[in-house]
PDB file of N, CA and C in Angstrom:
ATOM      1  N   UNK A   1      38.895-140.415  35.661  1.00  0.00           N
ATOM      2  CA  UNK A   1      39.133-139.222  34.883  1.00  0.00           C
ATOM      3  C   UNK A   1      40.561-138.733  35.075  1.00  0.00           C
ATOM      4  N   UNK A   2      40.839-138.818  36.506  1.00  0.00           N
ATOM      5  CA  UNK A   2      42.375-138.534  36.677  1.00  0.00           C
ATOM      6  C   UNK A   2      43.400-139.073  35.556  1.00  0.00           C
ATOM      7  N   UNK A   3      43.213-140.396  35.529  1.00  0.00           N
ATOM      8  CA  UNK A   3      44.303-141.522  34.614  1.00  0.00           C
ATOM      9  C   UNK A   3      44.025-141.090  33.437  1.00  0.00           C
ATOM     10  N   UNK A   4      43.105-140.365  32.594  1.00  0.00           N
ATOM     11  CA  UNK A   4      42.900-139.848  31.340  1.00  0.00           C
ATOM     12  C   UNK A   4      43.773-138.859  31.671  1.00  0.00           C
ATOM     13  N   UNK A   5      43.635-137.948  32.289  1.00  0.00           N
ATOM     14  CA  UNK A   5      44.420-136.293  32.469  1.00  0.00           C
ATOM     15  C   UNK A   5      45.505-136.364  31.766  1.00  0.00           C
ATOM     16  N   UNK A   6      46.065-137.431  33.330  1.00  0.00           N
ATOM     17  CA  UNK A   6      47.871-137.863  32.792  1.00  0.00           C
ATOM     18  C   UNK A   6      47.936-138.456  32.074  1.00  0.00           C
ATOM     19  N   UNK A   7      47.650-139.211  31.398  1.00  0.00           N
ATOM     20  CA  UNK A   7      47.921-139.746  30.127  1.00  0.00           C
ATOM     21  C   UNK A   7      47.935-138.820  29.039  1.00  0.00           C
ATOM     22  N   UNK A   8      47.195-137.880  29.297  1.00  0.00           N
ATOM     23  CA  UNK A   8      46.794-136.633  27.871  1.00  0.00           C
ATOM     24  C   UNK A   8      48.335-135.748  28.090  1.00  0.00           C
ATOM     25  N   UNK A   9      48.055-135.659  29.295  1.00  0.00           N
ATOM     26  CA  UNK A   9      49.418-134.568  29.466  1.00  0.00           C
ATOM     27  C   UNK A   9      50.679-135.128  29.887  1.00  0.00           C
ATOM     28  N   UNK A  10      50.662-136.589  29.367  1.00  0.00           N
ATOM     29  CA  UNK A  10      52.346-136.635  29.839  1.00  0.00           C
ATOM     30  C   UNK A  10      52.776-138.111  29.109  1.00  0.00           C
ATOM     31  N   UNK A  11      52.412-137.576  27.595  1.00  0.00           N
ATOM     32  CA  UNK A  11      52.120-138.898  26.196  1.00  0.00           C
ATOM     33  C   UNK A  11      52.437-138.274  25.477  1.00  0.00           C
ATOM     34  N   UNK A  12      53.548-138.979  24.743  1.00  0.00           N
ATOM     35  CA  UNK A  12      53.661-137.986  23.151  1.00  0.00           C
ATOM     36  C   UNK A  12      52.785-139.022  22.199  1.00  0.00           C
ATOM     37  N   UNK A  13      52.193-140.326  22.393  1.00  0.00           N
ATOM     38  CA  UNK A  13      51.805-141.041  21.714  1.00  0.00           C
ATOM     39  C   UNK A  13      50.522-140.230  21.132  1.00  0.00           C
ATOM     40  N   UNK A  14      50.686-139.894  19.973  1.00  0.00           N
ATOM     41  CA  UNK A  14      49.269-139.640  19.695  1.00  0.00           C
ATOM     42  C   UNK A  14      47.547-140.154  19.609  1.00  0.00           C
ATOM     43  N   UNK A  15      47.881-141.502  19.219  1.00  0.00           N
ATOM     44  CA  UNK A  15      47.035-142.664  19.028  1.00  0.00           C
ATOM     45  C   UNK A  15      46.664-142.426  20.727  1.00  0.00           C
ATOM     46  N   UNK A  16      47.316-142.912  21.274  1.00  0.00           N
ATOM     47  CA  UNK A  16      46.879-143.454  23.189  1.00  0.00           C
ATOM     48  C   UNK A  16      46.185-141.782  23.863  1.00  0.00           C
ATOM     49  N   UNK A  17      47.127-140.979  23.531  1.00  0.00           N
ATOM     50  CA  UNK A  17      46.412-139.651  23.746  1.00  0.00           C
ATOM     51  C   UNK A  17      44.633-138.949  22.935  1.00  0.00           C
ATOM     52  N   UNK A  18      44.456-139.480  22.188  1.00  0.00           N
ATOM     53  CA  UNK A  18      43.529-139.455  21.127  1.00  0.00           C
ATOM     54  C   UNK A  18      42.349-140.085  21.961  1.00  0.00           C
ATOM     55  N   UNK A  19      42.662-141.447  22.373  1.00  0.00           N
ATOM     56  CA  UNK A  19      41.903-142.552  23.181  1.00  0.00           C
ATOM     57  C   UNK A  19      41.322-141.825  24.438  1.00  0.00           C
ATOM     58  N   UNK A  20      42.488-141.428  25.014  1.00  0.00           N
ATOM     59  CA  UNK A  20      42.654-141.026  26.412  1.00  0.00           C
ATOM     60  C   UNK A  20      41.084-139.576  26.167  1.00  0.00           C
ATOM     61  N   UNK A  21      41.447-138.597  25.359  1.00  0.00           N
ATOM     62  CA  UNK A  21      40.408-137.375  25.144  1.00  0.00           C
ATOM     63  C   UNK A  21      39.345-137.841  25.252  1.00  0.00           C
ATOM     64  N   UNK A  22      39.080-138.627  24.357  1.00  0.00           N
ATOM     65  CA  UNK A  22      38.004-139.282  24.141  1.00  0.00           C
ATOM     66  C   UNK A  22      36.906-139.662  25.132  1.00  0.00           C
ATOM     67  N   UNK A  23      37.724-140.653  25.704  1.00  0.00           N
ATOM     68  CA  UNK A  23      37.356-140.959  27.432  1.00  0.00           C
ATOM     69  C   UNK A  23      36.774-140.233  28.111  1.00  0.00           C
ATOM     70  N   UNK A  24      37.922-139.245  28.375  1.00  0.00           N
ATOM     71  CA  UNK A  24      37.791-138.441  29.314  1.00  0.00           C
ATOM     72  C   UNK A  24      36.322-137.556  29.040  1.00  0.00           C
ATOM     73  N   UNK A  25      35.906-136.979  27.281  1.00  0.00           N
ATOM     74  CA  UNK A  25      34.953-136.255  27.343  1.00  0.00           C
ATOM     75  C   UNK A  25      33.845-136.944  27.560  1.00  0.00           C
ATOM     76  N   UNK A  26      33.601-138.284  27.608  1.00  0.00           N
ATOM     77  CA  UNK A  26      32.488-139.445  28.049  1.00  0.00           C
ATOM     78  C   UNK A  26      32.306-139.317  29.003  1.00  0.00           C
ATOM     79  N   UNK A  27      33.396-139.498  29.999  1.00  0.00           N
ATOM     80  CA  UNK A  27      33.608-138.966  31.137  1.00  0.00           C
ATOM     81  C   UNK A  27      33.132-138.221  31.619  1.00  0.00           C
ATOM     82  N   UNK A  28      33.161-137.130  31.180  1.00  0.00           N
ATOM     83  CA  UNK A  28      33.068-135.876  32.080  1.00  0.00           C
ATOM     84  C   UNK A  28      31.319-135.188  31.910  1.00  0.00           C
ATOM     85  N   UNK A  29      30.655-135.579  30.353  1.00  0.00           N
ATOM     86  CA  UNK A  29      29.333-135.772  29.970  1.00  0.00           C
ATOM     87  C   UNK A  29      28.439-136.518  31.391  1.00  0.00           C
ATOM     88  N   UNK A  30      28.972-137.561  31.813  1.00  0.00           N
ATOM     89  CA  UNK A  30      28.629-138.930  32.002  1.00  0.00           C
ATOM     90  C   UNK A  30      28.590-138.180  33.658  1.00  0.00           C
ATOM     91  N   UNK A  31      29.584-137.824  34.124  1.00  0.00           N
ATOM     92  CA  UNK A  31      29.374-136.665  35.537  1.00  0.00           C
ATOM     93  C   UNK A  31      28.424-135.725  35.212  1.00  0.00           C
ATOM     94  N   UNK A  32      28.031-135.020  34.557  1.00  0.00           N
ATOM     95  CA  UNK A  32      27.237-134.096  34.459  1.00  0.00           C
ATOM     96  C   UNK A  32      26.127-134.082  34.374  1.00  0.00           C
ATOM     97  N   UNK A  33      26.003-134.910  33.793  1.00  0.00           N
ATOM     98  CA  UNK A  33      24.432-135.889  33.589  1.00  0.00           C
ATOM     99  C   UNK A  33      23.857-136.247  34.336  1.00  0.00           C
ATOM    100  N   UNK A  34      24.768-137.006  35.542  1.00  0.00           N
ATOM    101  CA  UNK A  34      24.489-137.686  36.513  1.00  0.00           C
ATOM    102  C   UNK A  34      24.136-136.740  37.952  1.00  0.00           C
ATOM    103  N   UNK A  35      25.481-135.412  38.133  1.00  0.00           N
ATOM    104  CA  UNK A  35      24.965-134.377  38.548  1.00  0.00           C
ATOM    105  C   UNK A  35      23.882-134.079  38.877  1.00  0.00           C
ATOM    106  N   UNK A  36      23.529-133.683  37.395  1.00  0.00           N
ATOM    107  CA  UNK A  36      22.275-133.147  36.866  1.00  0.00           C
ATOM    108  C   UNK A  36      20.989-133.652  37.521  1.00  0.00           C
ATOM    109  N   UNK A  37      20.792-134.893  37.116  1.00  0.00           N
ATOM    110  CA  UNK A  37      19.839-136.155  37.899  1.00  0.00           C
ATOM    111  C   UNK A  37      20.338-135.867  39.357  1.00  0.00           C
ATOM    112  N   UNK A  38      20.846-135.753  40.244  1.00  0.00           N
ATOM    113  CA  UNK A  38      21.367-135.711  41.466  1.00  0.00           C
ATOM    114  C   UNK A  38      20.246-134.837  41.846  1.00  0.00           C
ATOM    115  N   UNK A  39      20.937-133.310  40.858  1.00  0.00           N
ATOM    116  CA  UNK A  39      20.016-132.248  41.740  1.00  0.00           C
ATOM    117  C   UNK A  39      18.643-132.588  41.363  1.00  0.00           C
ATOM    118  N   UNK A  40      18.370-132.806  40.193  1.00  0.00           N
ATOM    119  CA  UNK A  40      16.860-132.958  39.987  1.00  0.00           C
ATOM    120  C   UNK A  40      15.614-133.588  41.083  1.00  0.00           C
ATOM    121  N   UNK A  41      16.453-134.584  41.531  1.00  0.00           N
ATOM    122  CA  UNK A  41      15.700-135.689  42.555  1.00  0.00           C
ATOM    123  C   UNK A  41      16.161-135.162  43.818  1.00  0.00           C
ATOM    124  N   UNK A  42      16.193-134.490  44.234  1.00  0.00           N
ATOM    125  CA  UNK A  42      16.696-133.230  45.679  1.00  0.00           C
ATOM    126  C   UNK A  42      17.381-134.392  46.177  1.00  0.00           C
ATOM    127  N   UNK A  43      18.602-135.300  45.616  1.00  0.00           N
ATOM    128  CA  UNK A  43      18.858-136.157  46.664  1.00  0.00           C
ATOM    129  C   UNK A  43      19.726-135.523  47.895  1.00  0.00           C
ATOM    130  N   UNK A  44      19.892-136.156  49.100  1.00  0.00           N
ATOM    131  CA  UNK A  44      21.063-135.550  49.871  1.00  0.00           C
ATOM    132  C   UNK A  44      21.697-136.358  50.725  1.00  0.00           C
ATOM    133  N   UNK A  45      22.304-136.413  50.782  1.00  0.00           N
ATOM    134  CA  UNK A  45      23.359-137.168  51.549  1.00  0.00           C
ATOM    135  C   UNK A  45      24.839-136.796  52.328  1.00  0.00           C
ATOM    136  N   UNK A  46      25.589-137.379  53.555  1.00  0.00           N
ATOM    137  CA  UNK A  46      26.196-136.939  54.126  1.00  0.00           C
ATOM    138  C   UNK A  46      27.611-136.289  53.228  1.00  0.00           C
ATOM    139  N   UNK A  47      27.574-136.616  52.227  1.00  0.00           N
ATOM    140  CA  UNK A  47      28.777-135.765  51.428  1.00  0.00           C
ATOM    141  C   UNK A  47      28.252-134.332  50.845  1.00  0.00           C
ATOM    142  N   UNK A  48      27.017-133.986  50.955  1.00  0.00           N
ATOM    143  CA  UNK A  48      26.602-133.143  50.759  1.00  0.00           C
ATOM    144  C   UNK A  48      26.845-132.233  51.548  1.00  0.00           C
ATOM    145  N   UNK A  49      27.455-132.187  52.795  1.00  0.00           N
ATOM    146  CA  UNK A  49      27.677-130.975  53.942  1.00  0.00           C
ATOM    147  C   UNK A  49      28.888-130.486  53.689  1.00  0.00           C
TER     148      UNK A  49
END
């Protein structure tokens, strides 16, 4: 998700920047979702502290 960021914010290409959004909102769906399922299933684990 990082490498989308910068690419969005430091591209005048429109086309590659266009790509890059794109991504990134798959992206960021695709975390949330997964999140989501995380908490659902009470998982826990040592990154959890």
């Amino acid at each position: 998700m990082a490498i989308n960021r910068f690419v969005i914010s430091s591209n005048d290409d429109e086309q590659l920047v266009e790509a890059a959004s794109q991504q990134l909102a798959k992206q960021e769906l695709s975390f949330r979702e997964n999140r989501r399922q995380y908490e659902k299933e009470n998982c826990t684990s040592i990154w959890d502290r």
